[in-house]
N, C-alpha and C. Protein backbone atom coordinates (compact mmCIF):
# COMPACT_ATOMS: atom_id res chain seq x y z
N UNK A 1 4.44 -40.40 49.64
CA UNK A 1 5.08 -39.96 48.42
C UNK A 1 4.05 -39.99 47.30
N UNK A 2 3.66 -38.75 46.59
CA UNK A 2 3.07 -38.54 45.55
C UNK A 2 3.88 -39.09 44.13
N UNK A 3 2.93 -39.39 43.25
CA UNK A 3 3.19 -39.46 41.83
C UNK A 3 2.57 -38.76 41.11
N UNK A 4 3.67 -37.56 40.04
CA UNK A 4 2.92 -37.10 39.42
C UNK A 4 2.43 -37.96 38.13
N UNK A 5 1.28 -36.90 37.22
CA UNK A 5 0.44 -38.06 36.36
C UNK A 5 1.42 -36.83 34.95
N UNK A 6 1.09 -38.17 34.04
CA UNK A 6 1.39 -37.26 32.50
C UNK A 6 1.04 -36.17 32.58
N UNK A 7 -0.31 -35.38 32.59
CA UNK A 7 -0.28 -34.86 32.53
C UNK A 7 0.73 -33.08 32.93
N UNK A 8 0.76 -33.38 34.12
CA UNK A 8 1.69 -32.47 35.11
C UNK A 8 3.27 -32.56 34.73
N UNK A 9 3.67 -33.91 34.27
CA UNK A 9 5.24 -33.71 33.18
C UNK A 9 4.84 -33.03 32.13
N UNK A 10 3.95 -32.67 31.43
CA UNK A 10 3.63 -32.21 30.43
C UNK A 10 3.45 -30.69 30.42
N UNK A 11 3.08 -30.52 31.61
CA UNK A 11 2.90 -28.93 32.13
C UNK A 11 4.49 -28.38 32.35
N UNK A 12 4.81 -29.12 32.84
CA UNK A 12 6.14 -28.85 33.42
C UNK A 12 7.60 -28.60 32.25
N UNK A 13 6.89 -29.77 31.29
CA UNK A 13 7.89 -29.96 29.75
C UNK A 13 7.83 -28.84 28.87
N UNK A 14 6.25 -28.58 29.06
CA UNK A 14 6.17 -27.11 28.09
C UNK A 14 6.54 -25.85 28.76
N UNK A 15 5.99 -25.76 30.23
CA UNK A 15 6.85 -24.49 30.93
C UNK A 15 7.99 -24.42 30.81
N UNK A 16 9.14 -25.38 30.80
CA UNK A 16 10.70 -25.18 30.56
C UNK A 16 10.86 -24.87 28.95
N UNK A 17 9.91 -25.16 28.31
CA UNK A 17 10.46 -25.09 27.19
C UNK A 17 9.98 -23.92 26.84
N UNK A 18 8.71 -23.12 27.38
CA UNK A 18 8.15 -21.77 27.41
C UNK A 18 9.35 -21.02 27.79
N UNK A 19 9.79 -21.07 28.89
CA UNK A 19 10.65 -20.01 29.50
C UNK A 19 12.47 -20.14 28.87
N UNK A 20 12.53 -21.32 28.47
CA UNK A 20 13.95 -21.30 27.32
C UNK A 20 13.72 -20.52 26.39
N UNK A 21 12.50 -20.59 25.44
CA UNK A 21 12.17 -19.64 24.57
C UNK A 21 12.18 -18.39 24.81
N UNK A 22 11.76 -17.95 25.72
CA UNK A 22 11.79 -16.72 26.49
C UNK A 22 12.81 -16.02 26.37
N UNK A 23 14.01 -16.83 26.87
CA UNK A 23 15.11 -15.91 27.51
C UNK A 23 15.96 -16.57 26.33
N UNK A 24 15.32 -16.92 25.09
CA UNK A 24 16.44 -17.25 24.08
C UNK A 24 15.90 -16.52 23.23
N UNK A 25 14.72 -15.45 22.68
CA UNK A 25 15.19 -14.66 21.88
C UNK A 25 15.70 -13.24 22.63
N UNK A 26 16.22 -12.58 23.65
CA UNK A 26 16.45 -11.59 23.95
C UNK A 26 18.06 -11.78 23.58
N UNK A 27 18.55 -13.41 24.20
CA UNK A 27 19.99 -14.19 23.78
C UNK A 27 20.51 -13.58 22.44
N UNK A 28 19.54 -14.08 21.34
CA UNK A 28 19.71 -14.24 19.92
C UNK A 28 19.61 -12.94 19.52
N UNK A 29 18.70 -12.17 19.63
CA UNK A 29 18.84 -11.19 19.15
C UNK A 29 19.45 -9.85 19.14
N UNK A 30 20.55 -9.69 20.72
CA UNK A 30 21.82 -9.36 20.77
C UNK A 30 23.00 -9.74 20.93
N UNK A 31 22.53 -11.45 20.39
CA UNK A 31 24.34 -11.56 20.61
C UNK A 31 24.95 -11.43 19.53
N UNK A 32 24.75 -10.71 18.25
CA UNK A 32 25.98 -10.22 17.15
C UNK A 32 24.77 -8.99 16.96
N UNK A 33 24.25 -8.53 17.57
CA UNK A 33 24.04 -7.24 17.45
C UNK A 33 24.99 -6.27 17.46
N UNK A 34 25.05 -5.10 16.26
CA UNK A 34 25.53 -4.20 16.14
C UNK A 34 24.84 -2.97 16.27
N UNK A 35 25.57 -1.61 16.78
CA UNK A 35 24.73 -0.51 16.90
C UNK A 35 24.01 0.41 16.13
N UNK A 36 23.96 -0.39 14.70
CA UNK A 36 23.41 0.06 13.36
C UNK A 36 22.10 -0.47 13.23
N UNK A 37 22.34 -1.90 14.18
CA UNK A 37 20.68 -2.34 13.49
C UNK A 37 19.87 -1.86 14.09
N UNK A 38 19.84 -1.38 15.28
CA UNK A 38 18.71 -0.43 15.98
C UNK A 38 18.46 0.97 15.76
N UNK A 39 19.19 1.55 14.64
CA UNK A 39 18.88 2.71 14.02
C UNK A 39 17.77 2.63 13.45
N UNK A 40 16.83 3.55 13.36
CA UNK A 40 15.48 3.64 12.98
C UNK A 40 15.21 4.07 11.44
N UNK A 41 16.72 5.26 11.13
CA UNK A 41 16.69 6.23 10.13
C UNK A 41 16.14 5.35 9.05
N UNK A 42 17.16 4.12 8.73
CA UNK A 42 17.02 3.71 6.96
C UNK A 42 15.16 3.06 7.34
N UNK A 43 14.89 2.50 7.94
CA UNK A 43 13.80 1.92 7.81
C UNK A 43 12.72 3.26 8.06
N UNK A 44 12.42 4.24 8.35
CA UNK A 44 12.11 5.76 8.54
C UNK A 44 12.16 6.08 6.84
N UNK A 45 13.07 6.16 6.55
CA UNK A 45 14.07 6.83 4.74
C UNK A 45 13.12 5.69 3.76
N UNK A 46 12.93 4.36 4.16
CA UNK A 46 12.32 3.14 3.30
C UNK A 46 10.95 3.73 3.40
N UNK A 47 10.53 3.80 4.15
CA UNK A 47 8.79 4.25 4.74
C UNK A 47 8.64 5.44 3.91
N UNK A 48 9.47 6.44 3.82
CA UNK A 48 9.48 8.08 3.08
C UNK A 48 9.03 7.90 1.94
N UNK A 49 9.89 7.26 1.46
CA UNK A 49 9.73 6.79 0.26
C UNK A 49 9.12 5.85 -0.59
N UNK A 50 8.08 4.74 -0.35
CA UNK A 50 7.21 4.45 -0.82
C UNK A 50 6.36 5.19 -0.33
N UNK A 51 5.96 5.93 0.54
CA UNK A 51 5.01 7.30 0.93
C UNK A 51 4.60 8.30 -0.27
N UNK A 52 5.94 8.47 -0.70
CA UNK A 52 6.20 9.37 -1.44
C UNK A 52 5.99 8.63 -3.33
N UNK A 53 6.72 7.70 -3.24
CA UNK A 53 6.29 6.87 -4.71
C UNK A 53 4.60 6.86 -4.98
N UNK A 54 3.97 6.57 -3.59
CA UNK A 54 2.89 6.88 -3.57
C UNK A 54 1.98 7.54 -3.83
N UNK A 55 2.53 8.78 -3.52
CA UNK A 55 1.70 10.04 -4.12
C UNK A 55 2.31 10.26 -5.23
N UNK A 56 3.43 10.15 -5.89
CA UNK A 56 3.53 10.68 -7.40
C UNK A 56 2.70 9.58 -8.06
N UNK A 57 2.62 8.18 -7.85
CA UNK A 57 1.51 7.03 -8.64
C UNK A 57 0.20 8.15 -8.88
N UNK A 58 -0.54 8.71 -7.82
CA UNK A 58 -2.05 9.13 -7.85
C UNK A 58 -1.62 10.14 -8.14
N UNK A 59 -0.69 11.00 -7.88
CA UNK A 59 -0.80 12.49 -9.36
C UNK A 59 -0.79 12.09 -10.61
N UNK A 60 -0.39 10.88 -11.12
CA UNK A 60 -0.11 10.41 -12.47
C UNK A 60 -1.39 10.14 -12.75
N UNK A 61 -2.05 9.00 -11.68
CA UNK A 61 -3.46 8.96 -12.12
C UNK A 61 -4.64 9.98 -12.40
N UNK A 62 -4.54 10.77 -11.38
CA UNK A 62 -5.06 12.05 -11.49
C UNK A 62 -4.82 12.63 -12.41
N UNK A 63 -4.17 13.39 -13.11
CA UNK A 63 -3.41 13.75 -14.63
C UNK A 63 -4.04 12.58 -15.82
N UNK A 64 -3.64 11.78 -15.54
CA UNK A 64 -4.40 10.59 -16.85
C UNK A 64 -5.91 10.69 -17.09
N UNK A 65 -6.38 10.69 -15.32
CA UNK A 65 -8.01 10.67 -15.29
C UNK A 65 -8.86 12.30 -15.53
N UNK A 66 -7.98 12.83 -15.53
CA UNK A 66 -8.10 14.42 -16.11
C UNK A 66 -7.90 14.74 -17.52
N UNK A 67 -6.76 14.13 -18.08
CA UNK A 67 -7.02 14.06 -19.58
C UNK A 67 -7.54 13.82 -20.47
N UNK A 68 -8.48 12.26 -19.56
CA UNK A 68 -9.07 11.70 -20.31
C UNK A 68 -10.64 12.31 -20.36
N UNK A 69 -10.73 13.19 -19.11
CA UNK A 69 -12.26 13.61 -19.06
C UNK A 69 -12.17 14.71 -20.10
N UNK A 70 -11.06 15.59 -20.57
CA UNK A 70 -11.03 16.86 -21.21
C UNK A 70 -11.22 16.18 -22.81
N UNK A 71 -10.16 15.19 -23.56
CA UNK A 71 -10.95 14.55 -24.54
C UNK A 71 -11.91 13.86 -24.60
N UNK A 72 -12.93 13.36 -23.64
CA UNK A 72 -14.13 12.76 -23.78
C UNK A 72 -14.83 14.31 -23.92
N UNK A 73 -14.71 15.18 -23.11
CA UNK A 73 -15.62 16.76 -23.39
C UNK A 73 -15.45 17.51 -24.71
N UNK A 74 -14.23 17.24 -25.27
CA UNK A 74 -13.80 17.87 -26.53
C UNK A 74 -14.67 16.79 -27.72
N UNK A 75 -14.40 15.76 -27.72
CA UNK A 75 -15.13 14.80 -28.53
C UNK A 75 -16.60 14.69 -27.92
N UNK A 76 -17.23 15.35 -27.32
CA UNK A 76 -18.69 15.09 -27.34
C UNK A 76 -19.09 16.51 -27.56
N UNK A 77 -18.37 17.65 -27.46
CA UNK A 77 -18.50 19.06 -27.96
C UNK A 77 -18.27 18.90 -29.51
N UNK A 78 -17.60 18.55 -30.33
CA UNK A 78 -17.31 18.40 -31.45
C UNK A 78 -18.83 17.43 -32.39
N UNK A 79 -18.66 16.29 -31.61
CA UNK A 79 -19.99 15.21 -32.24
C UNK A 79 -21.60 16.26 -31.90
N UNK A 80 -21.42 17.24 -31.21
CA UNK A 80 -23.06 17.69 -30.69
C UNK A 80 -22.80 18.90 -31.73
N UNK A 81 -21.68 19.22 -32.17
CA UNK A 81 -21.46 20.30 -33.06
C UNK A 81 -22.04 19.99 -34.30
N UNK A 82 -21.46 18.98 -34.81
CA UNK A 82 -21.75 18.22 -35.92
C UNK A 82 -23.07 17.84 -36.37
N UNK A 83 -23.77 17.32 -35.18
CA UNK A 83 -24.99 16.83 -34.89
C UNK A 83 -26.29 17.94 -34.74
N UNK A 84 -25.58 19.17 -34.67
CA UNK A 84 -26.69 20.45 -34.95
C UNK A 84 -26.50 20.47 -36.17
N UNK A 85 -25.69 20.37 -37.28
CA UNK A 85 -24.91 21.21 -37.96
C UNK A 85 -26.15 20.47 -38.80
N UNK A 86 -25.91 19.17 -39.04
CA UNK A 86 -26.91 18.17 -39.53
C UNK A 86 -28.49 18.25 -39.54
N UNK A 87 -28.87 18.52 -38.13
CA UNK A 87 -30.29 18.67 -37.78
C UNK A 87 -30.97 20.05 -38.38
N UNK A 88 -30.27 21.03 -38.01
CA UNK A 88 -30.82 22.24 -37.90
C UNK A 88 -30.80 22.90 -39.72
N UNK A 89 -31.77 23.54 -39.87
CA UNK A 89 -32.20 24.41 -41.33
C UNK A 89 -30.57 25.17 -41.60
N UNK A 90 -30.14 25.04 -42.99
CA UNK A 90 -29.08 26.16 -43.54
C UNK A 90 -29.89 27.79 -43.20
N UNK A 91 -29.06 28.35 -42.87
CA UNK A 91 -29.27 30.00 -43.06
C UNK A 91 -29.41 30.73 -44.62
N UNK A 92 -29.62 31.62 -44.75
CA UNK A 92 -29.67 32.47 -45.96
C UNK A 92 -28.41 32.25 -46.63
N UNK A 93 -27.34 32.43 -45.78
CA UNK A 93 -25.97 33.18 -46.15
C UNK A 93 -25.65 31.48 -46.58
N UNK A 94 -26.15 30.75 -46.51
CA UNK A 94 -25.22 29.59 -46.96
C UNK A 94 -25.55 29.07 -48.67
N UNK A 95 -26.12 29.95 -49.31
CA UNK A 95 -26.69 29.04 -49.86
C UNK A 95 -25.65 29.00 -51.56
């Protein structure tokens, strides 16, 4: 007659408790299952739509970062305007 050592109850303690786990979430997770929660649609419809929130965020940015390049071009067209206007000799006709 053999004796097993700690160790081998220990193998044995966690395998039962491996394989309870096992066959206790397939248990749990249909026993008040309804045939709604495995519908895909709303979580599909959730996904769409921060997809979609998504891209209107970066058209907004895009639009902002576009506006802002057209008044930085307008205000450095205006200051280089100015800045000839300053540098350069009056004409005849101005005087």
């Amino acid at each position: 007659m053999s004796t097993h050592s700690p160790a081998e109850w220990a193998e044995m303690v966690a395998l039962a408790f491996g394989i309870w786990g096992t066959g206790s979430v397939f248990y749990f997770l249909l026993v008040d299952a309804d045939l709604a929660d495995f519908d895909p649609r709303p979580a599909a419809r959730r996904a769409t739509a921060a997809l979609h929130q998504g891209v209107v965020h970066a058209g907004h940015d895009l639009n902002r970062a576009r506006a802002h390049a057209e008044r930085a071009a307008v205000h450095a067209a205006i200051t280089t305007a100015a800045a000839l206007a300053l540098l350069l000799p009056a004409t005849g006709g101005t005087r």
